[in-house]
C-alpha atoms as a PDB file:
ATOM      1  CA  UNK A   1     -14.273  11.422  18.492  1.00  0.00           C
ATOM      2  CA  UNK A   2     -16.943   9.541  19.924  1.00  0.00           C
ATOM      3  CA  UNK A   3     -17.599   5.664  18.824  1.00  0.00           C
ATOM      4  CA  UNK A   4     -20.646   6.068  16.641  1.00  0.00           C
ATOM      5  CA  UNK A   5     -19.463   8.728  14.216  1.00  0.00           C
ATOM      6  CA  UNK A   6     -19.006   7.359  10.624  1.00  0.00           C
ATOM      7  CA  UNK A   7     -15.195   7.532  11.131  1.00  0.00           C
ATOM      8  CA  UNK A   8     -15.089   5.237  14.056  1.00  0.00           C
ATOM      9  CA  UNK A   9     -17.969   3.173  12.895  1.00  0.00           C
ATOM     10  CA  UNK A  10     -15.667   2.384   9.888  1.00  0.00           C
ATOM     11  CA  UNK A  11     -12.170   1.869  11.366  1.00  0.00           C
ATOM     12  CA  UNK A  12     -14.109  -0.385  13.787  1.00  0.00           C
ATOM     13  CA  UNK A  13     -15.538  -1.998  10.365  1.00  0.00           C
ATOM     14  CA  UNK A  14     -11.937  -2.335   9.133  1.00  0.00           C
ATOM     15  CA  UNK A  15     -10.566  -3.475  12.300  1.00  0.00           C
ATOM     16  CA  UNK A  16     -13.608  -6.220  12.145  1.00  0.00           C
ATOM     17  CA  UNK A  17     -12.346  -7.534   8.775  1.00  0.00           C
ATOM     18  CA  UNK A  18      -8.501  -8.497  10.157  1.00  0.00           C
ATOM     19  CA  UNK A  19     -10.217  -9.978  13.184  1.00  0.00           C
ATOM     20  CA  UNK A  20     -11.867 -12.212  10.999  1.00  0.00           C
ATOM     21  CA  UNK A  21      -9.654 -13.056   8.000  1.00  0.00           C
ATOM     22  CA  UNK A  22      -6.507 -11.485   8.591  1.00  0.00           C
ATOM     23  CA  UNK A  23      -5.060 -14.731   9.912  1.00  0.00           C
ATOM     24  CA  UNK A  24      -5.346 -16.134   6.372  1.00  0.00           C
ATOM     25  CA  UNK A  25      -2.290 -16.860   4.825  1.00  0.00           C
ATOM     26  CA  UNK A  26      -1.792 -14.121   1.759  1.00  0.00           C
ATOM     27  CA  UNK A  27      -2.343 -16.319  -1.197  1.00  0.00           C
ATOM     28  CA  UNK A  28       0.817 -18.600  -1.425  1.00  0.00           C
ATOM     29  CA  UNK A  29       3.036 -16.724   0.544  1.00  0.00           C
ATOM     30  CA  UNK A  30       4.335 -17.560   4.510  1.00  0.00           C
ATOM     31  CA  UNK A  31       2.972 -14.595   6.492  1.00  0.00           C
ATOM     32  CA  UNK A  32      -0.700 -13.452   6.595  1.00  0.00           C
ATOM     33  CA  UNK A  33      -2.991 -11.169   5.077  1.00  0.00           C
ATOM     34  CA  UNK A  34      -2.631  -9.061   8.206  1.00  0.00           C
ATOM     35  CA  UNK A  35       1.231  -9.325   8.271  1.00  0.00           C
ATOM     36  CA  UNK A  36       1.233  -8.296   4.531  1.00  0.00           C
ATOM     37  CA  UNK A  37      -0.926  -5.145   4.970  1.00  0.00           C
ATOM     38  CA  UNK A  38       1.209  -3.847   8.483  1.00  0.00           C
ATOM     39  CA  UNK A  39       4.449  -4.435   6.532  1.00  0.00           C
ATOM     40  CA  UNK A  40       3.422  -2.934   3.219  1.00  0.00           C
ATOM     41  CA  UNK A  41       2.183  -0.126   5.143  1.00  0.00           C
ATOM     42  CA  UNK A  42       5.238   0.400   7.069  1.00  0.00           C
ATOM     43  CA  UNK A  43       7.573   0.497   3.672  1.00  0.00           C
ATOM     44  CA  UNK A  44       5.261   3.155   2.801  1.00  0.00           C
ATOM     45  CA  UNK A  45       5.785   5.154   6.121  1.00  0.00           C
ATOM     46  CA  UNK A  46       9.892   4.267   5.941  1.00  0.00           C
ATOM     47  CA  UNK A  47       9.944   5.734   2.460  1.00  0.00           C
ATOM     48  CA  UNK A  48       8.139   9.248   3.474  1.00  0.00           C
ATOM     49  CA  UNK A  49       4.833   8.065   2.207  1.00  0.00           C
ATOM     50  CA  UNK A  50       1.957  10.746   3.088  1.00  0.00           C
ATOM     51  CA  UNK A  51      -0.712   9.434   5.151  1.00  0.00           C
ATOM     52  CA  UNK A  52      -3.175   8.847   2.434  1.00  0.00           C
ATOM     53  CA  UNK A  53      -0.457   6.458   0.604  1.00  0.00           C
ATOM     54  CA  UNK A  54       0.081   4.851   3.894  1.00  0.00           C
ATOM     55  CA  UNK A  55      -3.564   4.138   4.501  1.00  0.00           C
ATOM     56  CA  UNK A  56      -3.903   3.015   0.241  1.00  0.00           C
ATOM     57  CA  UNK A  57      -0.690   0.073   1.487  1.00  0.00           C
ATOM     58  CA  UNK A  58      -2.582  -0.354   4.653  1.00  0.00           C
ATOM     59  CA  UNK A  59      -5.852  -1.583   2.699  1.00  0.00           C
ATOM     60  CA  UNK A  60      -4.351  -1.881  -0.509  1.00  0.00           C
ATOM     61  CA  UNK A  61      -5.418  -5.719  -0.307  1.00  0.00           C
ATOM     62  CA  UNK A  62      -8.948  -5.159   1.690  1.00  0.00           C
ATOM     63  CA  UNK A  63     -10.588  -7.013  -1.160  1.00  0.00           C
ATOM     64  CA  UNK A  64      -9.022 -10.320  -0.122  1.00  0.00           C
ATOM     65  CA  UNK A  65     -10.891  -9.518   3.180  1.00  0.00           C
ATOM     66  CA  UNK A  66     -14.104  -8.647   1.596  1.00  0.00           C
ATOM     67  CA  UNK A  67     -14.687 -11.861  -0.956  1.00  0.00           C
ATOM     68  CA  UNK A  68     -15.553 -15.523  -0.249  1.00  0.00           C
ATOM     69  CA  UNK A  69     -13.002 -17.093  -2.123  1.00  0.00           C
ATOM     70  CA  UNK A  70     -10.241 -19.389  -0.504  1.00  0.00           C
ATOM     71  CA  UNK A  71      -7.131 -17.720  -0.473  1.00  0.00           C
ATOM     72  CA  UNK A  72      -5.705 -20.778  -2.463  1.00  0.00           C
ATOM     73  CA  UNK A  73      -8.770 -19.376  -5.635  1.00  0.00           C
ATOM     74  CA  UNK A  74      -5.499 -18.590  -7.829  1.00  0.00           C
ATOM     75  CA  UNK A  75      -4.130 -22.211  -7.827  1.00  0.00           C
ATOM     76  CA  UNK A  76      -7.538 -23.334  -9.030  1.00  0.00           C
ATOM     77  CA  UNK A  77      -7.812 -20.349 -12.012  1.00  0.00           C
ATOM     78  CA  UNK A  78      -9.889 -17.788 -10.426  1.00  0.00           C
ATOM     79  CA  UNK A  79      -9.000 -14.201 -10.516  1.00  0.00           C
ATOM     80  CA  UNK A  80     -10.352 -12.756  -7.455  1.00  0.00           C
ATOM     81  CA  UNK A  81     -10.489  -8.920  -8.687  1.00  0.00           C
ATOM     82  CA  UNK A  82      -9.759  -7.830  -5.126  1.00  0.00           C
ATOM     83  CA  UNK A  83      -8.446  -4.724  -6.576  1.00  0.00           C
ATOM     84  CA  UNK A  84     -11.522  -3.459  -8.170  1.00  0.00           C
ATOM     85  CA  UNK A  85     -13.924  -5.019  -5.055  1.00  0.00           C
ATOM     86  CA  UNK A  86     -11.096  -3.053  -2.689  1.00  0.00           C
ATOM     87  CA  UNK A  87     -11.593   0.207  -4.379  1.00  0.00           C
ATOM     88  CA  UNK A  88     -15.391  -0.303  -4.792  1.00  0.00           C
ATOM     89  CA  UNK A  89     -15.939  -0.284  -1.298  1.00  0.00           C
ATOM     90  CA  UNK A  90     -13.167   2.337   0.257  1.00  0.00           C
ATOM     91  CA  UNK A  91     -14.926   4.813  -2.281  1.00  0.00           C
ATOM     92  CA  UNK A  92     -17.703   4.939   0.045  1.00  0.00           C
ATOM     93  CA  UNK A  93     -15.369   6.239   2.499  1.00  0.00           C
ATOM     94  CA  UNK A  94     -11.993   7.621   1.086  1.00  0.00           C
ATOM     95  CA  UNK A  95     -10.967  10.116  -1.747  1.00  0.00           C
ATOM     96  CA  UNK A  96      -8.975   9.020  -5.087  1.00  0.00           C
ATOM     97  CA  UNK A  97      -5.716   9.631  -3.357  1.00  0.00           C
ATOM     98  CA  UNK A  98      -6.116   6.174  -0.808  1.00  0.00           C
ATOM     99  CA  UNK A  99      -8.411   4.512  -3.653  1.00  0.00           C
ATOM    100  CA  UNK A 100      -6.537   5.175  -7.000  1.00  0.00           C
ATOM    101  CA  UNK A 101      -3.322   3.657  -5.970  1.00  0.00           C
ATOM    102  CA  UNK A 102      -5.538   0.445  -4.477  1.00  0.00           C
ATOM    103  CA  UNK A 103      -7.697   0.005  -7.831  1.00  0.00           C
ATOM    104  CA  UNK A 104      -4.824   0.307  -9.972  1.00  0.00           C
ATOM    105  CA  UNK A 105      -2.213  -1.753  -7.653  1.00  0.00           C
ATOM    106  CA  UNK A 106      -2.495  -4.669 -10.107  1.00  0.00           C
ATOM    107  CA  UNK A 107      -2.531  -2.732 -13.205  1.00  0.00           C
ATOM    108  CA  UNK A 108       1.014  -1.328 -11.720  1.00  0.00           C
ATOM    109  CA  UNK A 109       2.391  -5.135 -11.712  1.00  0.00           C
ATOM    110  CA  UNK A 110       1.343  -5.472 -15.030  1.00  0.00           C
ATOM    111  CA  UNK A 111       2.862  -2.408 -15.753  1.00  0.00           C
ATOM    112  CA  UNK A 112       5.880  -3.177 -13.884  1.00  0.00           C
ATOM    113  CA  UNK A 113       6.596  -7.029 -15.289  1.00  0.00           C
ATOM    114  CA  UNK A 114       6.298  -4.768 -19.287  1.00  0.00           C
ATOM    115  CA  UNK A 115       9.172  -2.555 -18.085  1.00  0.00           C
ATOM    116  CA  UNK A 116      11.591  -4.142 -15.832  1.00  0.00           C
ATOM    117  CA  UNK A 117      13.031  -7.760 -16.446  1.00  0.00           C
ATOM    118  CA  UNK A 118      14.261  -7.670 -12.785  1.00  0.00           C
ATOM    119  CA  UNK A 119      11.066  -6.403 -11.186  1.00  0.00           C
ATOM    120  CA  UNK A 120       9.687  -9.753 -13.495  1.00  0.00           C
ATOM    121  CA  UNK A 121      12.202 -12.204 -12.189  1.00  0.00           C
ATOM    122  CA  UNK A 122      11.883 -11.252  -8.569  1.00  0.00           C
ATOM    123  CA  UNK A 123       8.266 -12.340  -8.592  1.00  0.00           C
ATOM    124  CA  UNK A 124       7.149 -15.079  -6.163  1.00  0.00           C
ATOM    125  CA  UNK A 125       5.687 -18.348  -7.823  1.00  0.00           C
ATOM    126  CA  UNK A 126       2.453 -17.000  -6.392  1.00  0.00           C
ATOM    127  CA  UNK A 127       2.673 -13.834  -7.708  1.00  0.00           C
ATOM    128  CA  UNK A 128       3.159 -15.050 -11.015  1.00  0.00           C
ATOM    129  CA  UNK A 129       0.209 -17.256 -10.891  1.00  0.00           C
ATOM    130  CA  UNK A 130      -1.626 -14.274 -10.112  1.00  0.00           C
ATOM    131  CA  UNK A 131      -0.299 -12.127 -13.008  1.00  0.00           C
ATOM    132  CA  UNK A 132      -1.296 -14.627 -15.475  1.00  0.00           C
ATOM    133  CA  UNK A 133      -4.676 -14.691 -14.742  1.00  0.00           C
ATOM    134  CA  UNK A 134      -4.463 -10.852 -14.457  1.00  0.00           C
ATOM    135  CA  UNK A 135      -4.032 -10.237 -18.200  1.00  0.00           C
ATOM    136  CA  UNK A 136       0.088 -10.759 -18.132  1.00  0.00           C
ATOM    137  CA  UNK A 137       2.518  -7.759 -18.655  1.00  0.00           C
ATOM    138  CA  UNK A 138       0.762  -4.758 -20.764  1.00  0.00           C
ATOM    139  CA  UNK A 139       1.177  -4.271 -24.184  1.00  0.00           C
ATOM    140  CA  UNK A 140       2.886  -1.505 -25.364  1.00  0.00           C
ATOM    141  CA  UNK A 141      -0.278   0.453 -25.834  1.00  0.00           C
ATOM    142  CA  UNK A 142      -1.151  -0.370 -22.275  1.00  0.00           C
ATOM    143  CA  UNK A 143       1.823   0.617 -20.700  1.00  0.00           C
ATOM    144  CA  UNK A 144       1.665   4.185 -22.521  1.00  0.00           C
ATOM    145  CA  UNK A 145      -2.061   5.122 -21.412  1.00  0.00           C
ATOM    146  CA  UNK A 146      -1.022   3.874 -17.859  1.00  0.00           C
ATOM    147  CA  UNK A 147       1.730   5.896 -17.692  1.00  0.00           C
ATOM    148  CA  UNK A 148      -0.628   8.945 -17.901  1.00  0.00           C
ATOM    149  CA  UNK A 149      -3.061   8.257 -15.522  1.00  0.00           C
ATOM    150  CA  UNK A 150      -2.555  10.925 -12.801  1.00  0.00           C
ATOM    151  CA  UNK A 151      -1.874   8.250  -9.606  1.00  0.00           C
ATOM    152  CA  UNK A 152       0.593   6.519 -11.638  1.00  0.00           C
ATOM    153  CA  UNK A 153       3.406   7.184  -9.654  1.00  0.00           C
ATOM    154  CA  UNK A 154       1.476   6.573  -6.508  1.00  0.00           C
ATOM    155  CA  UNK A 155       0.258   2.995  -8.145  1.00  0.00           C
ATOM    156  CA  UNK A 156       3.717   2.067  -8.803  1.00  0.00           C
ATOM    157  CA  UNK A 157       5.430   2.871  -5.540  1.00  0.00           C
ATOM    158  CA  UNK A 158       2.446   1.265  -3.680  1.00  0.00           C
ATOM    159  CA  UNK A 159       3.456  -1.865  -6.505  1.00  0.00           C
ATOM    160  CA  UNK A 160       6.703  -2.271  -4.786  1.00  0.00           C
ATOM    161  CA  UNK A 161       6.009  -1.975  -1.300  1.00  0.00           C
ATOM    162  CA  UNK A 162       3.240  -4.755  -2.218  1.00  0.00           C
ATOM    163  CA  UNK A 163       5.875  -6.955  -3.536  1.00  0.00           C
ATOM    164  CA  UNK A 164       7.989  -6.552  -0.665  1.00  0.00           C
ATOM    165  CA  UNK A 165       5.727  -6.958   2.226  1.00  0.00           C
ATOM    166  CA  UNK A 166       5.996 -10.837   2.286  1.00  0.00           C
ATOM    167  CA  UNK A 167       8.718 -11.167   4.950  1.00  0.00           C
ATOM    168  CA  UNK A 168       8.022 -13.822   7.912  1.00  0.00           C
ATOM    169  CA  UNK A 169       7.552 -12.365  11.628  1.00  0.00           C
ATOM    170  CA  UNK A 170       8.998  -9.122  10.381  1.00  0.00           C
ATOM    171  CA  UNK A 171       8.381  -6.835  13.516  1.00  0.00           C
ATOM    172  CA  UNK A 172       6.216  -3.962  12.312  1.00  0.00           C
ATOM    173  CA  UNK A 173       4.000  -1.545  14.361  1.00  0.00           C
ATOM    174  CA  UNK A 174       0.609  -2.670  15.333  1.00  0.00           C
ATOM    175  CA  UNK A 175      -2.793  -2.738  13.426  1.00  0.00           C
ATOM    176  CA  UNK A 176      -3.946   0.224  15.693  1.00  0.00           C
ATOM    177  CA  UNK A 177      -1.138   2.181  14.255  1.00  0.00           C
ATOM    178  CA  UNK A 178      -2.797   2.360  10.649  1.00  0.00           C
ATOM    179  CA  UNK A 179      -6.361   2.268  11.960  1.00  0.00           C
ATOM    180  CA  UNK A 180      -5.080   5.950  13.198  1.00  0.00           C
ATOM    181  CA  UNK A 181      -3.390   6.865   9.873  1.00  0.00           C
ATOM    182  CA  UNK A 182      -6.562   6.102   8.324  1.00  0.00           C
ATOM    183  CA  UNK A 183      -8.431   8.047  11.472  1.00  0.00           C
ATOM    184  CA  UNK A 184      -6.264  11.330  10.192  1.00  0.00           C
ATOM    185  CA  UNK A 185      -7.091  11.092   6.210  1.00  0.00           C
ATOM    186  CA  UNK A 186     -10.869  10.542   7.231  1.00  0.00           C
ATOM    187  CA  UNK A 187     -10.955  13.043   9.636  1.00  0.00           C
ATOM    188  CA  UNK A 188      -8.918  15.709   6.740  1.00  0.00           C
ATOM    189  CA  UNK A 189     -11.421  14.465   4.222  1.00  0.00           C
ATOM    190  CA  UNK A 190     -14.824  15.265   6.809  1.00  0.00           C
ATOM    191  CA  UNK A 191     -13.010  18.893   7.700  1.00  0.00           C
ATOM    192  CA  UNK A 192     -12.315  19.716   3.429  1.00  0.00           C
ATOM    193  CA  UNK A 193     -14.671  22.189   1.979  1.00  0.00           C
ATOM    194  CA  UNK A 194     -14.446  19.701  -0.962  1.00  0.00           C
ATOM    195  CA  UNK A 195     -15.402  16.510   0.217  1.00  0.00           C
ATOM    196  CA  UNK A 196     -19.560  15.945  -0.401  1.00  0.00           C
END
């Protein structure tokens, strides 16, 4: 592919947006946003992940890249949304199966902290800072209607890689790597009869 197709003009795009903010520290936690997204991606590859998933941990957190906010906004009450601004703006570019799983990668903590006491207790201080001003666990009602949305399952496994992925210097593969995971879902996506 040559540099100035849409493809390349947006993995550049993507690549731009670690260059500039990736060395943030993810909100609260010892590694950076970069760090977070290469190791939550990599859990996805180690556990068989198709490259759509891959790409959706890749960028699951692209909205922390997009916004103004400190990374600290939490601590002072704010609720960044970066799920919602995350899956805004890859739906310019990717189908529901690498957007679904990012837009509802929150809902899937909330989800998760209803269910499972342990998933709950393993929570970082941060992350639980960030779940209150998320709305808390679901209700009961809540967790039922998310259990039918169709990238549930998707959402939830993406939910645990995203809790993982908080390890310091944890050796992972470079940036590049995912840039060309998302390069293959793009390019599969351009080629479908489907895609408009």
């Amino acid at each position: 592919m040559t540099a100035d197709t849409p493809t390349e003009v947006l993995l550049h795009e993507i690549s731009g947006l670690f260059a500039r903010r990736g060395r943030e520290m993810y909100a609260g936690e010892p590694i950076t946003q970069t760090e977070h997204a290469l190791q939550a991606a990599l859990l996805a590859e180690e556990n068989g992940a198709d490259a759509a998933l891959v790409t959706a941990a890749f960028l699951h957190d692209v909205g922390h890249l997009l916004h103004d906010l400190d990374e600290d906004c939490a601590e002072e009450g704010i609720d960044d949304k970066h799920e919602a601004l995350g899956a805004e703006w890859l739906s310019r570019h990717f189908g529901a199966d690498v957007v679904e799983p990012v837009r509802l990668h929150v809902a899937a903590k909330r989800y998760l902290c209803a269910v499972d006491e342990q998933y709950f207790a393993q929570l970082s201080d941060a992350s639980r800072l960030s779940l209150s001003l998320q709305g808390g666990p679901f209700t009961t009602a809540q967790t039922r209607k998310f259990e039918e949305h169709p990238s549930f399952v998707a959402a939830i496994k993406l939910r645990r890689w995203d809790e993982q992925a908080r390890i310091p210097q944890l050796p992972t593969p470079p940036l590049e790597h995912y840039l060309d995971c998302a390069r293959t879902v793009l390019t599969r996506r351009a080629e479908s009869p489907q895609s408009t």
